[in-house]
Protein backbone atom coordinates (compact mmCIF):
# COMPACT_ATOMS: atom_id res chain seq x y z
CA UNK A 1 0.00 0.00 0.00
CA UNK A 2 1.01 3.42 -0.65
CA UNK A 3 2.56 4.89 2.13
CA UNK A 4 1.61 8.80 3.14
CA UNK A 5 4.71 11.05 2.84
CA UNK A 6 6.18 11.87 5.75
CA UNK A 7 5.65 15.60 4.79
CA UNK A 8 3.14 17.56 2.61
CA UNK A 9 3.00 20.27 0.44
CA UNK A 10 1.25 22.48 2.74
CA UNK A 11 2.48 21.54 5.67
CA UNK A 12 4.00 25.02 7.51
CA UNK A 13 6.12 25.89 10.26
CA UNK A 14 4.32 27.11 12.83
CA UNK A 15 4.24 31.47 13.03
CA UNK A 16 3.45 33.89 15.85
CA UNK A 17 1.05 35.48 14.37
CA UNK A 18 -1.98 33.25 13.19
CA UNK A 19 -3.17 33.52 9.63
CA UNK A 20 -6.91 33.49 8.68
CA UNK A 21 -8.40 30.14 7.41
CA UNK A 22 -8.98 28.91 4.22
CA UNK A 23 -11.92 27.03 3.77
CA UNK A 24 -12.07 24.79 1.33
CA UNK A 25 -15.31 22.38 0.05
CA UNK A 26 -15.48 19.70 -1.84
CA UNK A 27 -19.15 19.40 -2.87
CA UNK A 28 -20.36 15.82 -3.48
CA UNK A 29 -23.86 14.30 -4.89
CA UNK A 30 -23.46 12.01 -1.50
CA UNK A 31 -20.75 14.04 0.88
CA UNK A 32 -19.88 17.72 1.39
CA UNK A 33 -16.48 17.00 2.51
CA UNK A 34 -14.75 19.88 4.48
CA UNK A 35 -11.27 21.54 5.13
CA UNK A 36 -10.65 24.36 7.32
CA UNK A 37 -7.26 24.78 6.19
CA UNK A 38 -4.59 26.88 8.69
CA UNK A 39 -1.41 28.17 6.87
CA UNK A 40 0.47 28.17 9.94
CA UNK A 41 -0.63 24.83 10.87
CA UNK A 42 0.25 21.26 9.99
CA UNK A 43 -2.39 20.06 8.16
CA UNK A 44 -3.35 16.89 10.43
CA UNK A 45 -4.12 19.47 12.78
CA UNK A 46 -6.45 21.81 10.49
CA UNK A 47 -10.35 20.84 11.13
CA UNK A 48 -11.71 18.31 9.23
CA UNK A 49 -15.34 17.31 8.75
CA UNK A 50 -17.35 14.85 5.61
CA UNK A 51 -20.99 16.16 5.74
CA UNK A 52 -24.24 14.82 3.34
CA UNK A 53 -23.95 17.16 0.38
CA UNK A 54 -26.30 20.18 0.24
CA UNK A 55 -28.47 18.67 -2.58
CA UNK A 56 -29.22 15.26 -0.30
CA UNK A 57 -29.71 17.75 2.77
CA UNK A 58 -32.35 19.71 0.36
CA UNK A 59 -34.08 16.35 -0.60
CA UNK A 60 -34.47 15.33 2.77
CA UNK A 61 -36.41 18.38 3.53
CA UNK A 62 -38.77 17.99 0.37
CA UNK A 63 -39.39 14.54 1.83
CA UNK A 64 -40.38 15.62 5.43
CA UNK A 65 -42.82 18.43 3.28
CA UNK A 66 -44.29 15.21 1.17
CA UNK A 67 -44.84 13.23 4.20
CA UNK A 68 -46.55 16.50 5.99
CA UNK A 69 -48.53 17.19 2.84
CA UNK A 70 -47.16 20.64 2.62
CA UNK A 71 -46.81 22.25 -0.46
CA UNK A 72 -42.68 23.66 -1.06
CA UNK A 73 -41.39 26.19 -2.95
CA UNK A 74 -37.51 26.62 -4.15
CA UNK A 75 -35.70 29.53 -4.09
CA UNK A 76 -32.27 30.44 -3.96
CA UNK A 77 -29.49 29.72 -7.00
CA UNK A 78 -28.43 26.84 -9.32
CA UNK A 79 -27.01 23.45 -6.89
CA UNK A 80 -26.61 20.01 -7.89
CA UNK A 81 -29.24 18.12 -8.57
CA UNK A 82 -29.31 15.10 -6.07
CA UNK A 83 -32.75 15.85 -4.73
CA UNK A 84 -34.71 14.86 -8.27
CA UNK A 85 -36.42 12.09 -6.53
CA UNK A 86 -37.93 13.92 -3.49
CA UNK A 87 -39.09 16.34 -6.35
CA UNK A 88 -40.54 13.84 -8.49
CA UNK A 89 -42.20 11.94 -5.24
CA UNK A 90 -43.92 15.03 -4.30
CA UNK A 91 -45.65 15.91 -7.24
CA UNK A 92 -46.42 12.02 -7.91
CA UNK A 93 -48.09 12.23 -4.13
CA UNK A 94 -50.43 15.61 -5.84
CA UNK A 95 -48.62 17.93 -3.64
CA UNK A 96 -47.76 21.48 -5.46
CA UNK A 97 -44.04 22.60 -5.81
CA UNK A 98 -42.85 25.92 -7.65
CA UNK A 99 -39.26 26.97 -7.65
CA UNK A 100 -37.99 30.74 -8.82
CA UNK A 101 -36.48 30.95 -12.38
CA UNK A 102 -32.88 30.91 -10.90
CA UNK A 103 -33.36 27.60 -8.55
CA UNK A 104 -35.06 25.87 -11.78
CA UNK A 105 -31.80 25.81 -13.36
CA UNK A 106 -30.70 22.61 -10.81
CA UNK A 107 -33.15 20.46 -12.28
CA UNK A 108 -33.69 21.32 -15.79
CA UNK A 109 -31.62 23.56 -18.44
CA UNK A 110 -35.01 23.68 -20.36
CA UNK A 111 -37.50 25.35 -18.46
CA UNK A 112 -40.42 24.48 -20.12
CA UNK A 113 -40.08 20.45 -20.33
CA UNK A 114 -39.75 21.23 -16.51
CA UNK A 115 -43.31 23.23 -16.16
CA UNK A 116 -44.63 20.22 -18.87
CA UNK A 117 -43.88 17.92 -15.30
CA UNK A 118 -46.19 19.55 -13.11
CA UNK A 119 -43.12 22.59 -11.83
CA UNK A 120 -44.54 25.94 -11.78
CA UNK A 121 -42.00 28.62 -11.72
CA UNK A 122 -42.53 31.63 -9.74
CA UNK A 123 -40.78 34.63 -7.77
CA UNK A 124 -42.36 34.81 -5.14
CA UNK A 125 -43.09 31.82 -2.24
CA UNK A 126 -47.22 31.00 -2.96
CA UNK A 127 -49.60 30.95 0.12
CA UNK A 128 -48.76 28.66 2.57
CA UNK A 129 -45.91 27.01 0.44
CA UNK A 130 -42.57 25.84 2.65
CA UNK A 131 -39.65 28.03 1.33
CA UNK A 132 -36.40 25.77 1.00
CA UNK A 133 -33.08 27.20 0.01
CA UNK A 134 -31.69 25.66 -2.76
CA UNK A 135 -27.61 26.38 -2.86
CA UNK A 136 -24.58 24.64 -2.83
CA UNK A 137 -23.04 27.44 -0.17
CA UNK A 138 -25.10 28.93 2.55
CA UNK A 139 -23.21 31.62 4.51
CA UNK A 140 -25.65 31.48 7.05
CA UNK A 141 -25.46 28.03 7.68
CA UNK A 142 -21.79 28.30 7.88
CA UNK A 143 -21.44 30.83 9.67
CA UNK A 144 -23.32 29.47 12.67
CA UNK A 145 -21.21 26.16 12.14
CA UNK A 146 -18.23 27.46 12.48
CA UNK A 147 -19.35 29.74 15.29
CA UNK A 148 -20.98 26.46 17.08
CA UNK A 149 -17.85 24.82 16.44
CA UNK A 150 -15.79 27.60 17.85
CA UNK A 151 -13.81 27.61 14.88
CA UNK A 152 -12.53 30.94 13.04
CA UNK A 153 -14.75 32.34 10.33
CA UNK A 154 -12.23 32.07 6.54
CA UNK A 155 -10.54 35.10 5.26
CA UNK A 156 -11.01 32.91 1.86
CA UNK A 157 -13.43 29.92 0.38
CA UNK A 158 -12.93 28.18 -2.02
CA UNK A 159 -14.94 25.04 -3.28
CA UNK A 160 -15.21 22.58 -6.17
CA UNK A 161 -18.43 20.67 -7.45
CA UNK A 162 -19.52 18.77 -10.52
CA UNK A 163 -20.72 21.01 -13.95
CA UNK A 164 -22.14 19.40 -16.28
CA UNK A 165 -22.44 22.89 -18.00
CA UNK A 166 -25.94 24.87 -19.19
CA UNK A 167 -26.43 23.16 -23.23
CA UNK A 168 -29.91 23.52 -23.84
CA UNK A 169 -31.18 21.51 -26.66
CA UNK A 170 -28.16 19.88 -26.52
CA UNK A 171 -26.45 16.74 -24.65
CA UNK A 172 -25.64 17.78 -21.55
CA UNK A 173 -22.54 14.37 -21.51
CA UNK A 174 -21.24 15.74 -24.43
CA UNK A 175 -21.26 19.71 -23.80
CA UNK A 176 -19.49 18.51 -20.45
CA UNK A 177 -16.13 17.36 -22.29
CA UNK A 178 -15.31 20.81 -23.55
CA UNK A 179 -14.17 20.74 -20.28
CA UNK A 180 -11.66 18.07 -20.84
CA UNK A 181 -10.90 19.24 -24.15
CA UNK A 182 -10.09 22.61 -22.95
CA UNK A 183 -7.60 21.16 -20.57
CA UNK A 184 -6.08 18.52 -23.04
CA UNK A 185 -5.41 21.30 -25.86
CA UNK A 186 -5.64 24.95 -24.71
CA UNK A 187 -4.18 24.39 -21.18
CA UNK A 188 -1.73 22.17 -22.60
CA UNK A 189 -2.57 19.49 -19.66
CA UNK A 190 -1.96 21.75 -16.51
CA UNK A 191 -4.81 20.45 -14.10
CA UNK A 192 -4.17 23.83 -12.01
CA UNK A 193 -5.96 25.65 -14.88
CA UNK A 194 -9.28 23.99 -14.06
CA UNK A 195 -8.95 26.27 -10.97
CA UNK A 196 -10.95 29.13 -11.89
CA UNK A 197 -11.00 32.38 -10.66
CA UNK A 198 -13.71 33.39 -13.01
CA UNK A 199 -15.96 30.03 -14.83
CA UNK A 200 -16.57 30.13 -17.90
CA UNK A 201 -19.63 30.91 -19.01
CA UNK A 202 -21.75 27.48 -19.41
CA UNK A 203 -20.48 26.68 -16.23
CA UNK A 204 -23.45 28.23 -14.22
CA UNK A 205 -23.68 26.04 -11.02
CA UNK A 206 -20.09 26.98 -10.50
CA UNK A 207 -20.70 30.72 -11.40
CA UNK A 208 -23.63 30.35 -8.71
CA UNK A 209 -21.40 28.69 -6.13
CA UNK A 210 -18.14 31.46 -7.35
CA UNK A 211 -20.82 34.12 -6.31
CA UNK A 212 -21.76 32.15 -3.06
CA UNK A 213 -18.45 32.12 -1.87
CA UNK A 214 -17.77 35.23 -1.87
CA UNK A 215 -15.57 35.32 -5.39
CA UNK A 216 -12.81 32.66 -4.48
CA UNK A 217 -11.45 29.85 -6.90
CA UNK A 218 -13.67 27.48 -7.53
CA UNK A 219 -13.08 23.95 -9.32
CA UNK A 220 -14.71 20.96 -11.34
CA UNK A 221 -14.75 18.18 -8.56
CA UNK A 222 -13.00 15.84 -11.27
CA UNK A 223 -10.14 18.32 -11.66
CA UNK A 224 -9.55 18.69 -7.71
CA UNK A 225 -9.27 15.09 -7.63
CA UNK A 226 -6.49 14.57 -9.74
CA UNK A 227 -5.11 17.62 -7.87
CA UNK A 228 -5.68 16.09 -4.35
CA UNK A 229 -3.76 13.14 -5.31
CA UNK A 230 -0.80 15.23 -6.97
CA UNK A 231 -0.99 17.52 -2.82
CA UNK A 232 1.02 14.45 -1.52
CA UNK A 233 4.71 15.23 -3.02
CA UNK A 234 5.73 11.34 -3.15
CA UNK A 235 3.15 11.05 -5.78
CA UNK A 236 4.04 14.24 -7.68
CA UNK A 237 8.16 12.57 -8.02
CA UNK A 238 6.30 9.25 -9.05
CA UNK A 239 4.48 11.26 -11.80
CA UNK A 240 7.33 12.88 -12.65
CA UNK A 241 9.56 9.47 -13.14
CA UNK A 242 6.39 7.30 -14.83
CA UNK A 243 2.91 7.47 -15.99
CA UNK A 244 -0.09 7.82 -13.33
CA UNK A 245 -3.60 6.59 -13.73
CA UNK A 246 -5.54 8.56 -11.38
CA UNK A 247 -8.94 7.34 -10.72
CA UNK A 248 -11.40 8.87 -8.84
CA UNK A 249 -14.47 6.76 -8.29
CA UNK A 250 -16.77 9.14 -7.12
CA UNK A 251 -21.02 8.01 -5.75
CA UNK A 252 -21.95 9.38 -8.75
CA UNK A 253 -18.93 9.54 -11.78
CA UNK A 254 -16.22 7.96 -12.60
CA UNK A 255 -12.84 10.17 -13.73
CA UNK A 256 -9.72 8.85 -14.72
CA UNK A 257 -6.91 10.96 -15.75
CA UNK A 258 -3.29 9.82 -16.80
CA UNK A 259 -0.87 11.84 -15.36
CA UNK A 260 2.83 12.24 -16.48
CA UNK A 261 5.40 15.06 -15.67
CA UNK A 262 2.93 17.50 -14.53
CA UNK A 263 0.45 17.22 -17.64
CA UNK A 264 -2.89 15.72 -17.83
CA UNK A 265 -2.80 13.26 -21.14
CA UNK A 266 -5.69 11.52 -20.95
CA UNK A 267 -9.30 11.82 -19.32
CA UNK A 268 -11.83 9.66 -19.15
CA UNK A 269 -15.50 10.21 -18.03
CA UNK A 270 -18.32 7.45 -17.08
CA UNK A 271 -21.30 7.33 -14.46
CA UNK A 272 -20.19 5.03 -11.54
CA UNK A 273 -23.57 3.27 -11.55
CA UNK A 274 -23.20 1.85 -15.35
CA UNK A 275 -19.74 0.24 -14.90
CA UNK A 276 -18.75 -2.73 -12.34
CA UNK A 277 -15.48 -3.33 -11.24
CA UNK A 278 -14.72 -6.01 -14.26
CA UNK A 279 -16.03 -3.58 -16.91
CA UNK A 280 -14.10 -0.34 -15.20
CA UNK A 281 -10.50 -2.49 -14.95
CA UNK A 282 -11.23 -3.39 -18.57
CA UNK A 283 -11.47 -0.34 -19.82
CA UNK A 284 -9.14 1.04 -17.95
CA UNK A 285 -6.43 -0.93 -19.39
CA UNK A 286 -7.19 -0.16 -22.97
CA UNK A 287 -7.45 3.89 -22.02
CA UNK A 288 -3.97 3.87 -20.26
CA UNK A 289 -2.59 2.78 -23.79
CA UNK A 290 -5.15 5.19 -25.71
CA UNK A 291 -7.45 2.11 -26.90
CA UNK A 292 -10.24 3.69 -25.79
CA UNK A 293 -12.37 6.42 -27.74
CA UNK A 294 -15.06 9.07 -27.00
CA UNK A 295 -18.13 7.44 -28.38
CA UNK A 296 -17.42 4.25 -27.22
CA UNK A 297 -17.99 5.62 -23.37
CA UNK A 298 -20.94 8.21 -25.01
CA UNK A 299 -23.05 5.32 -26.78
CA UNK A 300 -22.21 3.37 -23.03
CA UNK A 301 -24.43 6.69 -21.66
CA UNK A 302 -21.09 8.00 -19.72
CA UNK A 303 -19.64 10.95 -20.79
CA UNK A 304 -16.28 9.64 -22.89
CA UNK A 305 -12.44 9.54 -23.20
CA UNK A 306 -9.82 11.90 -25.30
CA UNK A 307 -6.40 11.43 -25.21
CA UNK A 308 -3.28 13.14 -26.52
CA UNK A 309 -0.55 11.54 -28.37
CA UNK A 310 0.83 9.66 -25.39
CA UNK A 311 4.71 9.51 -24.57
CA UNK A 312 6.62 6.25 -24.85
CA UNK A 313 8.84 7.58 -21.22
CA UNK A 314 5.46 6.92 -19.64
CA UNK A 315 5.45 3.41 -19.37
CA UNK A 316 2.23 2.84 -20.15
CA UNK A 317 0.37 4.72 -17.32
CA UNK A 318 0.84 1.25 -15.73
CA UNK A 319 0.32 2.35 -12.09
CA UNK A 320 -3.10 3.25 -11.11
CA UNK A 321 -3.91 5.37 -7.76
CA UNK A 322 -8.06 4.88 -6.44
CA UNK A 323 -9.45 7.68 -4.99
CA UNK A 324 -13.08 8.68 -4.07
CA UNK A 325 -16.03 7.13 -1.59
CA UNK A 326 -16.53 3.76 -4.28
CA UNK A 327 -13.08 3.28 -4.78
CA UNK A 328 -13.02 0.00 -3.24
CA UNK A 329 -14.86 -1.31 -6.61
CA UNK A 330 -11.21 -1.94 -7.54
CA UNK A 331 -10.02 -3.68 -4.41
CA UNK A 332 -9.12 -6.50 -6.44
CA UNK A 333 -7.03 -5.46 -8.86
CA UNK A 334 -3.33 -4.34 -8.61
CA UNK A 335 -4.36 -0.76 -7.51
CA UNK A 336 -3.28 1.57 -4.55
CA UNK A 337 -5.40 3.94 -2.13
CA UNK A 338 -3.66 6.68 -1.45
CA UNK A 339 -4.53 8.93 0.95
CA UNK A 340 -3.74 12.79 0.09
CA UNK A 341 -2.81 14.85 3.11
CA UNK A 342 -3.80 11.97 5.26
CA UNK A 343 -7.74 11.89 4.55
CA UNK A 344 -8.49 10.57 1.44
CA UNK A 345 -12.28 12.26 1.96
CA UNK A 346 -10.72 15.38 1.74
CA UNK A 347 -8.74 14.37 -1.54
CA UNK A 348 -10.97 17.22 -3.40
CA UNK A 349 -10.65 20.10 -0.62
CA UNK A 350 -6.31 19.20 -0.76
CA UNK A 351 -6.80 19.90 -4.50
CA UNK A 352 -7.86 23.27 -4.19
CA UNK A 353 -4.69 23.87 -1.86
CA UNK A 354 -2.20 22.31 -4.83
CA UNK A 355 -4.19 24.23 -7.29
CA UNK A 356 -2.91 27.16 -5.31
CA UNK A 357 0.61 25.53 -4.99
CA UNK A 358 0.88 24.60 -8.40
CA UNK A 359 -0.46 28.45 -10.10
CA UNK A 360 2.02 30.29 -7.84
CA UNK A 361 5.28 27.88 -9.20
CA UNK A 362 3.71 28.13 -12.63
């Protein structure tokens, strides 16, 4: 097993004078998984915490107003998605639901297939509706944590989640992998430059959650993984001597990246639920040798697989590294777990902090 470096990239000598936290979210369709990050701490001793994700929090809520027979009404900003069923139940069970124009945007890009399902969209809470906040970040919420907690309110957020990107009329898989694409040929591989300090522009749950937070860096949750694993410096020299396969096997995708010399040369994109462990390994093993292409993992209903011309001094991306809350799928194949800056939970929220690292040296 992969053993944890005995240092870290962050880790910092202690000062007199204590600098203001960082916090730093990694925002999950099962987990909200959450660093308050210290620069003048080591990081085993920054605050840790792996919370249900805002979206499963929100469907829990529609489910207590089913049960009640209360009629809800969403307001708020464009989250993830994860609370679809508890929508659907409650208008199967008759009950009314509206949402305002901006919240709408977390279940549907097209507004009016979503009014076609029963969804009336509206300003303004109705009548004896339940108003529920629908947002990835709620300062109030954190606020009182971290209060509660007796922990110190961050001088800085930032936070990563999964963007599938607004494509109306479009396929929302496909329209995804101009993020890859941007990273493979504009970005020339750099993971870092998936940290962004302005989204672009299709990207509107993470220009909702950039606004949320106050303006930090924000992230896609596939490119913080790659960068959590690349926080622990013993795997940055391995990527630097041989190929990586990085594999984050998250509750809901899949992402697999291969890694080599500080470049990003392959990605590859599928929903966790579709593969099983015999069907991931195989392909897998074809994509660390570019033998697999982007509509074979489309047609399969994932998202697909690009690769650039890959370099014969990577050895065939032959070592693969398992991250994320399924990773044991793969427990029986020649894999390794690592753990990035001791937790790997927090692999995500230590990818923020290396996108830092790695922008600063770039």
């Amino acid at each position: 097993m992969f053993q944890k470096a005995p240092t870290t990239a962050f880790q910092a000598a202690p000062s007199k004078a204590a600098s203001a936290p960082i916090l730093c979210l990694d925002i999950g369709s099962g987990t909200q998984d959450v660093l308050l990050y210290y620069p003048d701490r080591e990081i085993e001793n920054c605050p840790k915490l792996v919370l249900p994700a805002p979206a499963r929090v929100l469907g829990g809520r529609i489910r207590a107003c089913t049960a009640k027979g209360q009629a809800v009404h969403l307001h708020g900003c464009n989250m993830g998605g994860g609370f679809h069923g508890a929508v659907k139940a409650h208008v199967a069970a008759g009950l009314s639901i509206s949402t305002t124009t901006a919240a709408a945007y977390s279940l549907a890009d097209d507004l009016d297939n979503l009014r076609s399902q029963g969804m009336e969209i509206v300003e303004t809470c109705p009548p004896g509706a339940v108003a529920l906040l629908a947002a990835d970040y709620d300062q109030a919420f954190w606020a009182t944590a971290l209060d509660t907690l007796g922990l110190d309110r961050p001088g800085q957020v930032m936070a990563c989640a999964q963007d599938h990107g607004f494509h109306p009329g479009k396929s929302n898989r496909m329209g995804r992998f101009v993020l890859w694409e941007r990273l493979l040929h504009e970005a020339e591989g750099r993971p870092e430059s998936l940290l962004y300090d302005t989204p672009p522009a299709e990207f509107t749950r993470l220009a909702d959650l950039h606004r949320s937070i106050g303006g930090g860096p924000v992230a896609d949750t596939g490119a913080a993984a790659v960068l959590g694993a690349l926080f622990e410096p013993g795997i940055r020299a391995r990527a630097e001597a041989r190929g990586l396969t990085l594999v984050n096997i998250g509750n809901s995708h899949t992402v697999a990246f291969l890694v080599f010399r500080g470049r990003v040369w392959g990605v590859y994109e599928h929903h966790t639920g579709l593969v099983d462990a015999p069907k991931l390994w195989e392909q897998l093993s074809r994509f660390r040798t570019g033998g697999v292409e982007f509509m074979e993992i489309f047609d399969d209903r994932g998202h697909g697989a690009m690769h650039m011309d890959l370099p014969a001094e990577a050895q065939g991306f032959a070592e693969t590294l398992v991250l994320g809350p399924r990773r044991t799928m793969l427990a029986e194949y020649p894999v390794e777990f690592p753990a990035p800056g001791g937790d790997m939970m927090l692999a995500g929220c230590f990818g923020l902090l290396e996108g830092l690292r790695s922008r600063k040296q770039s």
